[in-house]
Protein backbone atom coordinates (compact mmCIF):
# COMPACT_ATOMS: atom_id res chain seq x y z
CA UNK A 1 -45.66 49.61 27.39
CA UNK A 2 -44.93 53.21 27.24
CA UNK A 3 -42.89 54.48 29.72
CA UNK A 4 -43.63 57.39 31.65
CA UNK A 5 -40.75 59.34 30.17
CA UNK A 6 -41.68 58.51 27.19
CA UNK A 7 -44.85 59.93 27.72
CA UNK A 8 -43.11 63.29 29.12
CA UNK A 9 -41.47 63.48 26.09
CA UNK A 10 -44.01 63.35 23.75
CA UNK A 11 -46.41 65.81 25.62
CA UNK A 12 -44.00 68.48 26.67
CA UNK A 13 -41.99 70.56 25.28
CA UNK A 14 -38.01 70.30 25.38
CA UNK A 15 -37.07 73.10 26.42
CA UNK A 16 -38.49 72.13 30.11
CA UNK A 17 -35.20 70.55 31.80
CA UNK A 18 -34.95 67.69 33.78
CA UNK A 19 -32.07 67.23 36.01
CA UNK A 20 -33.06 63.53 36.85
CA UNK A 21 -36.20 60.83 35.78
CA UNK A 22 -37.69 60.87 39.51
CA UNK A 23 -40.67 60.94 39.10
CA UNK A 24 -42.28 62.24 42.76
CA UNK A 25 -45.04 59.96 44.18
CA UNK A 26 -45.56 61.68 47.50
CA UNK A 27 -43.42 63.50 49.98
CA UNK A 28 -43.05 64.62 53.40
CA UNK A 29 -40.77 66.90 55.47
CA UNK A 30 -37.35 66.17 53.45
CA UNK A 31 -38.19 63.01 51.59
CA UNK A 32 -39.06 61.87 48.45
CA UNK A 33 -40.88 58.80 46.96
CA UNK A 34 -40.96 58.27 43.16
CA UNK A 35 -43.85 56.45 41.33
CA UNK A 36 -41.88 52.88 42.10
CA UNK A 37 -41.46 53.49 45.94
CA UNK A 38 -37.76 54.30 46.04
CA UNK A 39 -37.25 57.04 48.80
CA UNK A 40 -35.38 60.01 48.36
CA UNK A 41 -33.11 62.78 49.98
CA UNK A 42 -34.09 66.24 48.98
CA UNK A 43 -31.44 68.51 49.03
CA UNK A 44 -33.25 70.60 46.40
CA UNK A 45 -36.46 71.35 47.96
CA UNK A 46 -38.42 72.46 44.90
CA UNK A 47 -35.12 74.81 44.08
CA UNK A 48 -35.54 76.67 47.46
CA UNK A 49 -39.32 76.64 47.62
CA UNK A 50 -40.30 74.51 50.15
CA UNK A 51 -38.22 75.96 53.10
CA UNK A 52 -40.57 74.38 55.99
CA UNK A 53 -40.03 70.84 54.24
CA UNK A 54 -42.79 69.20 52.31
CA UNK A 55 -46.26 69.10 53.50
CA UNK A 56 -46.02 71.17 56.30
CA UNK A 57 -48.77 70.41 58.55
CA UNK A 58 -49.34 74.41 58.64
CA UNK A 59 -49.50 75.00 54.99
CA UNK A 60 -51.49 72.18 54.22
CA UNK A 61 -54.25 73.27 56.94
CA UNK A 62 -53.51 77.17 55.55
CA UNK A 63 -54.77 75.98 51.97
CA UNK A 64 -57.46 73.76 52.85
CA UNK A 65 -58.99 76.13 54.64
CA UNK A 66 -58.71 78.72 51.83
CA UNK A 67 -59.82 75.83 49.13
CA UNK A 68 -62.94 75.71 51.86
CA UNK A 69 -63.39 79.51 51.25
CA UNK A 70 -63.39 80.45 47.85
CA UNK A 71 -60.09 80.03 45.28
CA UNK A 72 -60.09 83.14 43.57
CA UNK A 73 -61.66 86.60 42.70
CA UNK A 74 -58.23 88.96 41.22
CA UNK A 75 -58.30 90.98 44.25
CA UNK A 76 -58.08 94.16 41.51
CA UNK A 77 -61.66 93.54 41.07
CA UNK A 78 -63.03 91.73 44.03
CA UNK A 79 -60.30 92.51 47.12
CA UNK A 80 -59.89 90.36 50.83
CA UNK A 81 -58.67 90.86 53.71
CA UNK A 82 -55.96 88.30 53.62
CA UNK A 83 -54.17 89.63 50.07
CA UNK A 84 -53.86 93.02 52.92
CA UNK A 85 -53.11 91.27 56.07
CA UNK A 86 -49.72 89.15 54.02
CA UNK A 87 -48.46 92.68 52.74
CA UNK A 88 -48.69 93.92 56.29
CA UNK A 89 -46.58 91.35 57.43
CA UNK A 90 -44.32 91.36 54.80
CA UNK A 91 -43.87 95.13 55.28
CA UNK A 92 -42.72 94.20 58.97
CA UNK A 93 -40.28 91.64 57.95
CA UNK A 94 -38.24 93.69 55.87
CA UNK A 95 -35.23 95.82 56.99
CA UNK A 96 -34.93 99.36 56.49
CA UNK A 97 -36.38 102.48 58.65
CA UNK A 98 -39.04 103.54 56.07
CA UNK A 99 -42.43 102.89 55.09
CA UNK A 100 -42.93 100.49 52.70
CA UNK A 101 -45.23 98.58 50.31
CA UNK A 102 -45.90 95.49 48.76
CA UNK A 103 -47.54 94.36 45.49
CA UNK A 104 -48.22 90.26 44.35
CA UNK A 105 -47.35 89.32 41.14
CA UNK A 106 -46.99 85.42 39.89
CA UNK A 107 -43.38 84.95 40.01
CA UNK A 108 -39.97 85.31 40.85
CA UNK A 109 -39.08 86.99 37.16
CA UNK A 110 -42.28 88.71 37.23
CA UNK A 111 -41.00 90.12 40.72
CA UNK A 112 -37.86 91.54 38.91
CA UNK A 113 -39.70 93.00 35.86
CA UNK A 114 -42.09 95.08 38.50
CA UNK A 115 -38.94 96.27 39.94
CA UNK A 116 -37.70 97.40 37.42
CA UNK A 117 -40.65 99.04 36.16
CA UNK A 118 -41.06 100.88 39.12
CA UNK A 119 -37.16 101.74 39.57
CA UNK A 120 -37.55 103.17 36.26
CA UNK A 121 -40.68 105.19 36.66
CA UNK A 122 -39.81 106.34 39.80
CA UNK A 123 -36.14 108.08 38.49
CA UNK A 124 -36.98 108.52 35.19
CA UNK A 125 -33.83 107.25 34.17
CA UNK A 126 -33.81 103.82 31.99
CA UNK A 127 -29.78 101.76 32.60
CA UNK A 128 -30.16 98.86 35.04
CA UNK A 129 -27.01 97.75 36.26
CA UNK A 130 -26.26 93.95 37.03
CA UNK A 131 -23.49 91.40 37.72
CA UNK A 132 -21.61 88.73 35.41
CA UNK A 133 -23.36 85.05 37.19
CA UNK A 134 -26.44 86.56 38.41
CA UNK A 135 -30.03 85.27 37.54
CA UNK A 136 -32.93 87.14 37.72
CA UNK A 137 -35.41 84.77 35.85
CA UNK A 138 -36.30 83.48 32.36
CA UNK A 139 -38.39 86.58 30.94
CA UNK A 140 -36.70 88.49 28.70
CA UNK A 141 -35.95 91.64 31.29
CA UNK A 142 -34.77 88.71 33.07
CA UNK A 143 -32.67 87.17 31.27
CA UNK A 144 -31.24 90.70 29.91
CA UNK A 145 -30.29 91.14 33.18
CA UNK A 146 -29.00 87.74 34.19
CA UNK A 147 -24.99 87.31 33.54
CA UNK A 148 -25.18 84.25 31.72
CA UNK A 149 -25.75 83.25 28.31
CA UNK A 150 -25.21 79.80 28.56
CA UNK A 151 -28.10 78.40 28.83
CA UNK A 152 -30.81 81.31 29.74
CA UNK A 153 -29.74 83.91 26.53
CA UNK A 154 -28.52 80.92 23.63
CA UNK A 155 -30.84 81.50 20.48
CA UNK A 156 -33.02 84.41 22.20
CA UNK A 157 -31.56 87.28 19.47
CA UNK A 158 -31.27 90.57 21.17
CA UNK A 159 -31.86 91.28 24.83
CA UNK A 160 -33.36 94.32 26.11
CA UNK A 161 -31.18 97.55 26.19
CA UNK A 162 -29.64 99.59 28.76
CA UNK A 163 -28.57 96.90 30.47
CA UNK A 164 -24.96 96.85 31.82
CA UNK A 165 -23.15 93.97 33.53
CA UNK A 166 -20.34 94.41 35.81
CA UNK A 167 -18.20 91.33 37.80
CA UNK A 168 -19.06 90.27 40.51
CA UNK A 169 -16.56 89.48 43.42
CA UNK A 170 -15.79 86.14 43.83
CA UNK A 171 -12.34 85.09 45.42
CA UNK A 172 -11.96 81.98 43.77
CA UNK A 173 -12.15 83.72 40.47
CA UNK A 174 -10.10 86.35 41.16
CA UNK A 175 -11.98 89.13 41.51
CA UNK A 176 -12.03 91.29 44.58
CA UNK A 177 -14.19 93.67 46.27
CA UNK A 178 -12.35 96.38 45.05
CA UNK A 179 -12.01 94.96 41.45
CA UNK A 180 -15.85 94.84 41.55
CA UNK A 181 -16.14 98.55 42.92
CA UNK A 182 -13.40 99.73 40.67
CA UNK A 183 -15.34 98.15 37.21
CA UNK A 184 -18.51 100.08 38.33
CA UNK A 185 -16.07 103.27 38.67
CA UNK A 186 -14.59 102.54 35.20
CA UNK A 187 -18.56 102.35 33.56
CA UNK A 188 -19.73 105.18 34.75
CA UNK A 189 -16.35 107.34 33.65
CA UNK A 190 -16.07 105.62 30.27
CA UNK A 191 -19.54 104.54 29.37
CA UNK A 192 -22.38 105.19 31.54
CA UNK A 193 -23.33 108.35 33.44
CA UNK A 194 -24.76 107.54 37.09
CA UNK A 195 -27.34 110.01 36.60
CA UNK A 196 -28.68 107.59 33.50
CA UNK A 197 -29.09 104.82 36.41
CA UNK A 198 -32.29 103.58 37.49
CA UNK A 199 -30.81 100.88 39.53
CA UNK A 200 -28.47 98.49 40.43
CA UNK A 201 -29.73 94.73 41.17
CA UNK A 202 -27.94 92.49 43.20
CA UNK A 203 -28.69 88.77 44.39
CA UNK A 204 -26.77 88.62 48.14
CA UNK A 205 -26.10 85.53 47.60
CA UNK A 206 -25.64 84.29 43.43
CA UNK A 207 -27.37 81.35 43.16
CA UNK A 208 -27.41 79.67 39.75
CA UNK A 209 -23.90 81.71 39.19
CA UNK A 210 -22.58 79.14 41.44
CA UNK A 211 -23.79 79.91 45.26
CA UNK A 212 -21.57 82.71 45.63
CA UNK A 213 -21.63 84.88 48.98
CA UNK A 214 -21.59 88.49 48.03
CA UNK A 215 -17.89 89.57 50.07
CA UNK A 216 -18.07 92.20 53.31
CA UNK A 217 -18.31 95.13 52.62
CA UNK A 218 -19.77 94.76 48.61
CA UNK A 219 -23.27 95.31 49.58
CA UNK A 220 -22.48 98.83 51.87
CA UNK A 221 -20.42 100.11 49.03
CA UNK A 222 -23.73 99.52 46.53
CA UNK A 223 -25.93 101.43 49.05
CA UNK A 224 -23.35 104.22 49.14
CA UNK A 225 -23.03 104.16 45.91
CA UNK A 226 -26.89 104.47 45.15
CA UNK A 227 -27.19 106.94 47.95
CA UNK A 228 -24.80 108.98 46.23
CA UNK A 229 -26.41 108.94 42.93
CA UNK A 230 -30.12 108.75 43.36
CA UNK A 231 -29.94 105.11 42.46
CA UNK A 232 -32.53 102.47 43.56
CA UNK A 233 -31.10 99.41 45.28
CA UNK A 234 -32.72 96.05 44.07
CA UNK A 235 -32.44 93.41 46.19
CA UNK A 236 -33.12 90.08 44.42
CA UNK A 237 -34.16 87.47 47.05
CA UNK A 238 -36.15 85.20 45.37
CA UNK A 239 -33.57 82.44 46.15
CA UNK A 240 -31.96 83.44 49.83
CA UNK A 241 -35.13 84.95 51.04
CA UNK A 242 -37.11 83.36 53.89
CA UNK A 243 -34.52 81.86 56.17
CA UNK A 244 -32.33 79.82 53.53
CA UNK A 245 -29.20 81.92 55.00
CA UNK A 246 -30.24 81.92 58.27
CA UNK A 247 -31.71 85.32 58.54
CA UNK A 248 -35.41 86.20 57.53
CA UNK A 249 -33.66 88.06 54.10
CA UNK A 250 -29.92 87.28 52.95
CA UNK A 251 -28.98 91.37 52.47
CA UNK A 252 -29.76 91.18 56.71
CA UNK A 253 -26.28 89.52 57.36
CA UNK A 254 -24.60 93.02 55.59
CA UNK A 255 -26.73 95.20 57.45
CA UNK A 256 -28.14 96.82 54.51
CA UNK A 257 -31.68 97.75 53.27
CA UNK A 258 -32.31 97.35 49.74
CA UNK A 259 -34.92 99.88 48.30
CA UNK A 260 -36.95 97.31 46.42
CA UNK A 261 -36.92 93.56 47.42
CA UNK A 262 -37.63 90.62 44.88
CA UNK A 263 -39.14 87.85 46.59
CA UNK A 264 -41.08 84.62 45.20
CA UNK A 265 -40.08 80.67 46.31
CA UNK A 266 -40.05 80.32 49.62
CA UNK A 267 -42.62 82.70 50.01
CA UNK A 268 -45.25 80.25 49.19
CA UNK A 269 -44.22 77.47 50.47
CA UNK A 270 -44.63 75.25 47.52
């Protein structure tokens, strides 16, 4: 009898990772059954997706009632009132004193590559500036701007350009605040001018670099610096956005207001 790993195998691609062979039967709240009734611990959550716990009774009575409605028209050619209404609210959630906007894309990565695209219209400058552990999706803006190669950038050739990665501070590596702030000095004197920046894009809190916690103070001294140079703030919050860090948006706990936020997972609630 073939197994149903087996069967995964043969029908999908291996480049889709597994991290284990449970294969999910149902689930509720923070549990898990697999397809032979063991139950299951989810410390994972869909990798920070389902931040209400599965099924919330909410969401599931949110979609039915959509399902009941109608399931899609590309609001660019047919519009509702609800694609408005979640941009309003989203607008409110934010920080920052200023107006501000929202647009829907698919996903997290497809988040990023908007911001950029706008960051870059908007200045009319083209060098993105990121940080060594950082991961901003599996595109290939994204993973040009994520500070790993191992495993997102392996075999890929050539990234896109302009892209410059700086450390980020982490004390258990070694690196400081002011080692961070002090690399970013040393670019723009030796390599990169700051009026050649579109932005700078930052998770608050690295996620698959290891669950680093960006240090006091290292978020202020980005908006300072960006403030000084006409550079647009990117706030990538696709993983500690919506609560995960105990405050609506992660970049909240530093008191600072990105100019763009990336936002996808949670967001849907699975």
């Amino acid at each position: 009898m073939t197994s149903l790993t087996d069967r995964k195998n043969a029908a999908i691609a291996k480049g889709v990772g597994m991290t284990t062979q449970i294969y999910a039967d149902r689930a509720e709240n923070a549990e898990i059954w697999d397809k032979e009734g063991n139950r299951y611990i989810d410390f994972a959550a869909g990798i920070a997706v389902v931040n209400t716990g599965h099924r919330h009774p909410r969401v599931i009575a949110a979609v039915k009632a959509q399902l009941d409605r109608f399931t899609h028209t590309c609001h660019q050619v047919v519009p509702y009132e609800n694609y408005v209404a979640l941009a309003e609210r989203l607008n409110g959630l934010l920080p920052g004193d200023f107006a501000k906007k929202t647009i829907f894309a698919t996903t997290g990565a497809e988040a990023v590559e908007n911001a950029v695209k706008i960051a870059r219209h908007y200045t009319k400058r083209s060098a993105i500036v990121a940080f060594a552990g950082g991961f901003h999706g599996r595109t290939f803006m994204g993973m040009a701007l994520t500070g790993k190669v191992q495993p997102y950038k392996a075999g890929f050739g050539p990234m896109m350009g302009d892209v410059w990665h700086l450390p980020f501070p982490i004390d258990l590596h070694g690196v400081s605040v002011a080692d961070a702030l002090a690399a970013l000095d040393r670019l723009f004197k030796a390599d990169l001018e700051p009026t050649r920046v579109a932005a700078i894009i930052v998770e608050p809190v690295q996620g698959e670099g290891g669950f680093y916690e960006a240090p006091a103070g290292f978020m202020a001294a980005l908006r300072k610096v960006c403030d000084a140079h006409g550079i647009v703030l990117i706030a990538d919050e696709v993983q500690t956005g919506f609560a995960r860090t105990g405050r609506m948006f992660a970049m909240e706990h530093h008191g600072v207001a990105a100019d763009i936020t990336c936002m996808a997972k949670g967001l849907g609630g699975g």
